[in-house]
Each structure stands twice: as structure tokens, then as C-alpha cells.
N, C-alpha and C. Protein backbone atom coordinates (compact mmCIF):
# COMPACT_ATOMS: atom_id res chain seq x y z
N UNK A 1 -82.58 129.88 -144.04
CA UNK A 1 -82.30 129.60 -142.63
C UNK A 1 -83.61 129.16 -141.97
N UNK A 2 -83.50 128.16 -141.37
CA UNK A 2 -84.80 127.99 -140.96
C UNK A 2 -85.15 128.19 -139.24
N UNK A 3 -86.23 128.13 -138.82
CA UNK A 3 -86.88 129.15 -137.55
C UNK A 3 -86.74 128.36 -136.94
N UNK A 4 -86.06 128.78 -135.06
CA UNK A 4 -86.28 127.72 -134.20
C UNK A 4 -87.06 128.43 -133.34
N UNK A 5 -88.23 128.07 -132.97
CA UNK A 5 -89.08 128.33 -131.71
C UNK A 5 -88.33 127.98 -130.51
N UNK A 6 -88.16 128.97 -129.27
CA UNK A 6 -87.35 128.44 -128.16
C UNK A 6 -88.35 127.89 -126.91
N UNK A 7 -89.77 128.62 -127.13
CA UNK A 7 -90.17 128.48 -126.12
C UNK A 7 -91.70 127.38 -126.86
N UNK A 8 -92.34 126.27 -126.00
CA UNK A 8 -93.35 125.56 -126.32
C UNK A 8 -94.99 126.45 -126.46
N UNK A 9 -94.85 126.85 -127.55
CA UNK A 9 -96.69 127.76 -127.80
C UNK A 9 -97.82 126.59 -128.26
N UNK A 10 -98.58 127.20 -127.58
CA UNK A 10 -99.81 126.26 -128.09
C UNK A 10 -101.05 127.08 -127.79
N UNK A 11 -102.19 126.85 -127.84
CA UNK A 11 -103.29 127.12 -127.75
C UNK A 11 -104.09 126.80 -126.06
N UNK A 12 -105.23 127.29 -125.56
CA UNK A 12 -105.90 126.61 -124.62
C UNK A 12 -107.48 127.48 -124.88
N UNK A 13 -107.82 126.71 -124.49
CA UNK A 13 -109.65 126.93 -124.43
C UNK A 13 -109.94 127.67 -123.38
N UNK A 14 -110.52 128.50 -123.64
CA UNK A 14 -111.33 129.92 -122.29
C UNK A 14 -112.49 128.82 -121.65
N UNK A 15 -112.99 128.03 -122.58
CA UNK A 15 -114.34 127.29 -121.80
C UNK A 15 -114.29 126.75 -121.22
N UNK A 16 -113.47 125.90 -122.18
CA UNK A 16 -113.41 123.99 -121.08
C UNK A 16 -112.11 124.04 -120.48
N UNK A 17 -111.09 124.59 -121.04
CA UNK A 17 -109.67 124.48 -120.68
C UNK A 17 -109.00 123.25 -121.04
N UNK A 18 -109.05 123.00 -122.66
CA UNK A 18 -108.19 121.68 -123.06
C UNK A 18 -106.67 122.57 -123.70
N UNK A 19 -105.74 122.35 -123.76
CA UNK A 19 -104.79 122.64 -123.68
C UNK A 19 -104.37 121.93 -125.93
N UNK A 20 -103.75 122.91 -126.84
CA UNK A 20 -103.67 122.21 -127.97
C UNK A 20 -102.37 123.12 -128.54
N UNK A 21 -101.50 121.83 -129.36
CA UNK A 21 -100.07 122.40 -129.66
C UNK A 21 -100.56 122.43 -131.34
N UNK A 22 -101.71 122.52 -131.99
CA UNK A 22 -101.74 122.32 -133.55
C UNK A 22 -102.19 123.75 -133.37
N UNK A 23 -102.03 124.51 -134.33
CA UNK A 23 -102.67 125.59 -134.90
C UNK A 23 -104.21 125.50 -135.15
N UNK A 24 -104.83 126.34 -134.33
CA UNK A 24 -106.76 125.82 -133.98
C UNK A 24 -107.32 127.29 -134.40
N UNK A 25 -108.68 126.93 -134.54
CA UNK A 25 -109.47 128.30 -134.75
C UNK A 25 -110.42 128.62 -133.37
N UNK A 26 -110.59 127.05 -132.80
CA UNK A 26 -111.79 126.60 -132.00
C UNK A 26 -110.96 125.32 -131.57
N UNK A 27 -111.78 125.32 -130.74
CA UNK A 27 -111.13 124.28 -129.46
C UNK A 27 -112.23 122.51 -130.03
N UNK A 28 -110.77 121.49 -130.17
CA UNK A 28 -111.82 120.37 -130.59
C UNK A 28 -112.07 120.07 -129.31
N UNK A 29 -112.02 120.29 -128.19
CA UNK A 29 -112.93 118.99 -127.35
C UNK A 29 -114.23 120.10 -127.56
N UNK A 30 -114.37 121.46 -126.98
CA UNK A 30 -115.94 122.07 -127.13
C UNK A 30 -116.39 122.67 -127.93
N UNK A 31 -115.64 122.91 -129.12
CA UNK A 31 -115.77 123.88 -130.44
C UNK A 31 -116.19 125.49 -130.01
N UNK A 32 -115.61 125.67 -128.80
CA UNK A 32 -115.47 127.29 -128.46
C UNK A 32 -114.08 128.20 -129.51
N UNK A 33 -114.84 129.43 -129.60
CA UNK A 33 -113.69 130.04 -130.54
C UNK A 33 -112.77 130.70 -129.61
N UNK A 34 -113.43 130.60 -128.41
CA UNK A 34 -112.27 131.51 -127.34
C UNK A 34 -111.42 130.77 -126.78
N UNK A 35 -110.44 130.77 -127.51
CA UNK A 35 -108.66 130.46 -127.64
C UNK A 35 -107.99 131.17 -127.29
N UNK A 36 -107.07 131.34 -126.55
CA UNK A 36 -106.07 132.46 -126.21
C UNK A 36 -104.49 131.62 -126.29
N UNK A 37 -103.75 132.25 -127.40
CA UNK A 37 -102.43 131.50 -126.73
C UNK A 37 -102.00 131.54 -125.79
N UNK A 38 -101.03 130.12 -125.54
CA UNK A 38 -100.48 129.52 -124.69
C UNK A 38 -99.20 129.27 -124.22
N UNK A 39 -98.05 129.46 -123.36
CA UNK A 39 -96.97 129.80 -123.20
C UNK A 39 -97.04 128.05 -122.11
N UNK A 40 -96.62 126.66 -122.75
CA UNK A 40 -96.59 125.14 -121.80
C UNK A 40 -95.15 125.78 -121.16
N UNK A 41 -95.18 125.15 -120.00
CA UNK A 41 -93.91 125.29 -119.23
C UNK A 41 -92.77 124.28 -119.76
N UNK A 42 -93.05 123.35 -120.48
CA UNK A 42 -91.84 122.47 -121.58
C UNK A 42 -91.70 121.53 -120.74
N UNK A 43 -92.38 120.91 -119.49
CA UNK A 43 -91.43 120.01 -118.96
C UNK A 43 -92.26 118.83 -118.88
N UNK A 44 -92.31 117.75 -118.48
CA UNK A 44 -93.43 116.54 -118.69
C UNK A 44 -92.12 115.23 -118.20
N UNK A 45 -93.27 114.39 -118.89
CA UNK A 45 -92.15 112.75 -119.21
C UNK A 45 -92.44 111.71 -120.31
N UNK A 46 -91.69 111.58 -120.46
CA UNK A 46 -92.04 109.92 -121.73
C UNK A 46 -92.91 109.13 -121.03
N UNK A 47 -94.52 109.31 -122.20
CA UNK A 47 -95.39 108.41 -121.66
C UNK A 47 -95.11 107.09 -122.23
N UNK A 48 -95.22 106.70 -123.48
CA UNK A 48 -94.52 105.52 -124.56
C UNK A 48 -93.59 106.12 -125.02
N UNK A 49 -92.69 105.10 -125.82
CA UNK A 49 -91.65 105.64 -126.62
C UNK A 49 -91.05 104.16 -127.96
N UNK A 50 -90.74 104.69 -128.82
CA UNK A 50 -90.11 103.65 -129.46
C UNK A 50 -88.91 103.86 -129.65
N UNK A 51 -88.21 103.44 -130.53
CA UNK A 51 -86.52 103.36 -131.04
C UNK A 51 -86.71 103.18 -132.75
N UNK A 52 -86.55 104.16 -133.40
CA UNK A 52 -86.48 104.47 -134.48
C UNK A 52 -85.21 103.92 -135.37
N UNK A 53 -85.23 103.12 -135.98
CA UNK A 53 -84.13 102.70 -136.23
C UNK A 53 -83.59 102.67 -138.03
N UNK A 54 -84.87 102.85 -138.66
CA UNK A 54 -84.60 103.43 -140.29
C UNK A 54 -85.90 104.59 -139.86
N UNK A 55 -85.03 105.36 -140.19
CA UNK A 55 -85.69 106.57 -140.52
C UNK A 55 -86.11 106.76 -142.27
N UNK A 56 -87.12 107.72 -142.45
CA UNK A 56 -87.25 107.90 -143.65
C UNK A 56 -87.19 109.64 -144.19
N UNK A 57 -87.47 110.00 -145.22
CA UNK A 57 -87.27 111.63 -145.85
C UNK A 57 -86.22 112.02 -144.90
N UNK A 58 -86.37 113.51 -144.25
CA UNK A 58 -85.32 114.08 -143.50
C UNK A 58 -85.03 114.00 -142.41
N UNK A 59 -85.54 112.74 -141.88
CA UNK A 59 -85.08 112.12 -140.41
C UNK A 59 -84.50 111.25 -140.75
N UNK A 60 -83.84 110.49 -141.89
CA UNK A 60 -82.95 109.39 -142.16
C UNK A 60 -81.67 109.44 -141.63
N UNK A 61 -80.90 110.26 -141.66
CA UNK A 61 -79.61 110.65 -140.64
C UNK A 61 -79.93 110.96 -139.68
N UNK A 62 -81.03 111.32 -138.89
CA UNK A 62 -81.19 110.72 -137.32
C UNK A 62 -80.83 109.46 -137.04
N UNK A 63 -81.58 108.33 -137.55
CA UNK A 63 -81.70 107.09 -136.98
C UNK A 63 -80.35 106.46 -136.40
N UNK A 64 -80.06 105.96 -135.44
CA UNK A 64 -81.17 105.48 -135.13
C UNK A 64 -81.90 106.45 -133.73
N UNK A 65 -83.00 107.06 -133.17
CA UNK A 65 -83.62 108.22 -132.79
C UNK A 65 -84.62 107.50 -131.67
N UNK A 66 -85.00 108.35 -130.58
CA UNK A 66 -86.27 107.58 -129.53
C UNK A 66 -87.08 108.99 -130.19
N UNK A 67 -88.49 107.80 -130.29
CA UNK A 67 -89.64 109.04 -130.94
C UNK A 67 -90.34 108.32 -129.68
N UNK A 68 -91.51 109.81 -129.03
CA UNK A 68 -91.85 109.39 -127.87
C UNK A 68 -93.38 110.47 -127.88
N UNK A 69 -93.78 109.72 -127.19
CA UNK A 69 -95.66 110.66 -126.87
C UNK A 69 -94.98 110.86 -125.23
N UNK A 70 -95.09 112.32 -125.56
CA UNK A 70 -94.39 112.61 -124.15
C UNK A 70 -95.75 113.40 -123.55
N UNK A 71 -95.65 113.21 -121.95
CA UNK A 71 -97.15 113.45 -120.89
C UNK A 71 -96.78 115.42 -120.71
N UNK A 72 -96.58 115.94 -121.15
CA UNK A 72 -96.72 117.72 -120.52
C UNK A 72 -97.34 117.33 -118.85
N UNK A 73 -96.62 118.78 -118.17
CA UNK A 73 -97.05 119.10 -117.02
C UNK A 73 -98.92 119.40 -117.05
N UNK A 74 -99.17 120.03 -118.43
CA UNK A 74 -100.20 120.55 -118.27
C UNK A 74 -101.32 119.53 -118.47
N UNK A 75 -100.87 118.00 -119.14
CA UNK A 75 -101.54 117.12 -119.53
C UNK A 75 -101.64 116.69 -121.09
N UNK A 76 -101.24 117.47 -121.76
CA UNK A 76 -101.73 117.31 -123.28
C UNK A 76 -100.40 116.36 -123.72
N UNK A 77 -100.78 115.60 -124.34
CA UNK A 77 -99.69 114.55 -124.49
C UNK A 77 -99.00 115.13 -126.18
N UNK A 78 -97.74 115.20 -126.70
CA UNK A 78 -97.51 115.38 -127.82
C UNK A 78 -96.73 114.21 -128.51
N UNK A 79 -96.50 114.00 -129.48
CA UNK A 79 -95.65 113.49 -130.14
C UNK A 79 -94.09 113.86 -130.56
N UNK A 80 -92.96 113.58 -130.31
CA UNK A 80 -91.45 114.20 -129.76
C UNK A 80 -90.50 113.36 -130.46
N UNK A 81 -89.53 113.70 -131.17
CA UNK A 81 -88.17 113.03 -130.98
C UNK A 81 -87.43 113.50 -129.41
N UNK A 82 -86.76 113.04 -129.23
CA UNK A 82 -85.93 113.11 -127.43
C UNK A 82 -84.61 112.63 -127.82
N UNK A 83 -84.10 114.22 -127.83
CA UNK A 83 -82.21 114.00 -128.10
C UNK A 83 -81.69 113.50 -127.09
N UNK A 84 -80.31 113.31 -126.93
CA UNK A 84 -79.36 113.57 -125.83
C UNK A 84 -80.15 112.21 -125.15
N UNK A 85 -80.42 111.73 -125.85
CA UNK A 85 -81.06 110.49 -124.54
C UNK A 85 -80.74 108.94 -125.58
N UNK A 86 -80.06 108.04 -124.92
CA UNK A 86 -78.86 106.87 -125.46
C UNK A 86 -80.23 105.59 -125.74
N UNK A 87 -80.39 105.06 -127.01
CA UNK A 87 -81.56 104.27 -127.34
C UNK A 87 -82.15 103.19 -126.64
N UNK A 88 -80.88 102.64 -125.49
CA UNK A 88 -80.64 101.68 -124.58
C UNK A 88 -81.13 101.94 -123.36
N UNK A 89 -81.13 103.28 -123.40
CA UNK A 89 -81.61 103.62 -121.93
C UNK A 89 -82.74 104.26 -121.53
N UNK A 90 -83.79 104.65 -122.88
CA UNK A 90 -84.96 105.02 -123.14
C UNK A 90 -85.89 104.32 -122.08
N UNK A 91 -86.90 104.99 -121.78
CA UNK A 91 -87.95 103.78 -120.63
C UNK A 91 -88.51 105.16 -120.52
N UNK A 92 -90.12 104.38 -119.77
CA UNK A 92 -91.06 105.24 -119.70
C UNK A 92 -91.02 106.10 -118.30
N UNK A 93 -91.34 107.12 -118.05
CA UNK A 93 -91.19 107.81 -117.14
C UNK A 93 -90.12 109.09 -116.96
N UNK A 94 -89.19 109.22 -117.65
CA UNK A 94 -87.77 109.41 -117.87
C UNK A 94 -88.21 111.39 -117.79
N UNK A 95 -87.78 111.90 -117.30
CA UNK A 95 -88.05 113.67 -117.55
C UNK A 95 -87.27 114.17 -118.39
N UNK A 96 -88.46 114.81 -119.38
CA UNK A 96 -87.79 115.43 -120.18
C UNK A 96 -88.43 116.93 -120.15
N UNK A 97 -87.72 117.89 -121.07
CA UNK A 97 -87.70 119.35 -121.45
C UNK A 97 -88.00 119.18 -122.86
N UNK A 98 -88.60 120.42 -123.15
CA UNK A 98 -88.40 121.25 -124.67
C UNK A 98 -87.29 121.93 -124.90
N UNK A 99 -86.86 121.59 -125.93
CA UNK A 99 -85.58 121.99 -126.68
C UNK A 99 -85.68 122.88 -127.53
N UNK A 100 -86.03 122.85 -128.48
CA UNK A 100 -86.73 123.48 -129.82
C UNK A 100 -88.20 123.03 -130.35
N UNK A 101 -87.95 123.82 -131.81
CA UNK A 101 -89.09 123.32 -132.79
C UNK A 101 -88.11 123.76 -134.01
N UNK A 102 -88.70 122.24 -134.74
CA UNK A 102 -87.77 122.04 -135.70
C UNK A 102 -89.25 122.29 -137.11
N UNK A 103 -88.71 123.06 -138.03
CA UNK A 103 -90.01 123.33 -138.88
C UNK A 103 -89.93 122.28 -139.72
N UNK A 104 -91.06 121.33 -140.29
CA UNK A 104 -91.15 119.84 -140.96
C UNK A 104 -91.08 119.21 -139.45
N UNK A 105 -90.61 118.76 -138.83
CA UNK A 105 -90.14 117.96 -137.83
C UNK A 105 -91.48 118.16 -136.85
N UNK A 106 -91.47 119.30 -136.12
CA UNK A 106 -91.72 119.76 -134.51
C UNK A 106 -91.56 119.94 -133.48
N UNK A 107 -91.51 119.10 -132.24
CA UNK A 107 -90.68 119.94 -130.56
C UNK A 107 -89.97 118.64 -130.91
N UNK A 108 -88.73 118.58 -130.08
CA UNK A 108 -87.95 118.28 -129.89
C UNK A 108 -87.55 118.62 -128.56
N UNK A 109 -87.50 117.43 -127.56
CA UNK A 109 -87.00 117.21 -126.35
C UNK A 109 -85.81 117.07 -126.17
N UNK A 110 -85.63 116.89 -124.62
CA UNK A 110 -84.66 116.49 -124.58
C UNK A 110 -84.45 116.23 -122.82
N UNK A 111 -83.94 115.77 -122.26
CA UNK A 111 -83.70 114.63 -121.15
C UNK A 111 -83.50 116.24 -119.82
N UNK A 112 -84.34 115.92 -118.88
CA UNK A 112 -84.05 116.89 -117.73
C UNK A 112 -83.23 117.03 -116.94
């Protein structure tokens, strides 16, 4: 069975305050070790986006899919598939939420 994360965790820096969704030891913008996790509020917007249309490995029965670098409230931009949202009607700006986390995959949006 595999794990769904409900809520968006990530990391943030005690020093500088850069905000990071990868698993860190130390913060890359200042290489401080004082990290404290992070609880993002999930909500943002599609900064770019494309239209996925052959997928490959275990996103192939997605396609055709909008994969999107979506802007967080907090600033840190991630990389997203964005369900529930029609390939035609994709455009930049659009509000979206966190949905899950898909393990192989990652967050997974979805339209506000």
C-alpha cells in the first residue's frame, strides 16, 4: 500500500529563511544546519505549465496530464502534476492547492 502525505512538509532555514521541499541536512542557499521542519500552507499558482501528452514509466496512463512549476504562497516554486484541471484550459496564473504526495511521483495539485 503505498503512503499518501496529506499535508505539504518541507524544510526552512533558521538563518536566511529559504523555504525547501527535498529532504536537506543544511540549507543550499546558506549551508546553515539549522533547519526546522516545515508545515507550506499548500496554496500558490501555476507559474509555467506544459501539457504532457506521452507520458513515460508510471505516468503513462496519466497522459495526457498538465505538469506545472507551481509559485507557493511562501515563494518556493515546485515542480507538480495538477489534476482536476481540463488540458485546454491550463494557463498561467490559475490557483491551485495540494492534494497529496504520491511516492515515485510527488505533490500533486489540484485547481482551488
Amino acid at each position: 500500500m503505498e503512503a499518501v502525505m496529506e499535508k505539504l512538509v518541507g524544510k526552512k532555514c533558521n538563518s536566511c529563511g529559504q523555504h525547501m521541499l527535498n529532504p536537506s541536512f543544511a540549507c543550499a542557499n546558506c549551508g546553515s544546519d539549522a533547519i526546522d521542519v516545515f508545515e507550506f500552507k499548500g496554496t500558490g499558482e501555476i507559474y509555467t505549465f506544459t501539457v504532457v501528452m506521452v507520458g513515460f514509466g508510471h505516468l503513462a496512463p496519466r497522459a495526457p496530464y498538465v505538469l506545472a512549476i507551481v509559485s507557493l504562497e511562501e515563494g518556493l516554486k515546485v515542480l507538480t502534476i495538477v489534476e482536476d484541471l481540463d488540458k485546454d484550459k491550463a494557463s498561467i496564473g490559475i490557483k491551485v492547492k495540494f492534494k497529496r504526495w504520491e511516492e515515485g511521483t510527488g505533490p500533486i495539485f489540484t485547481v482551488l
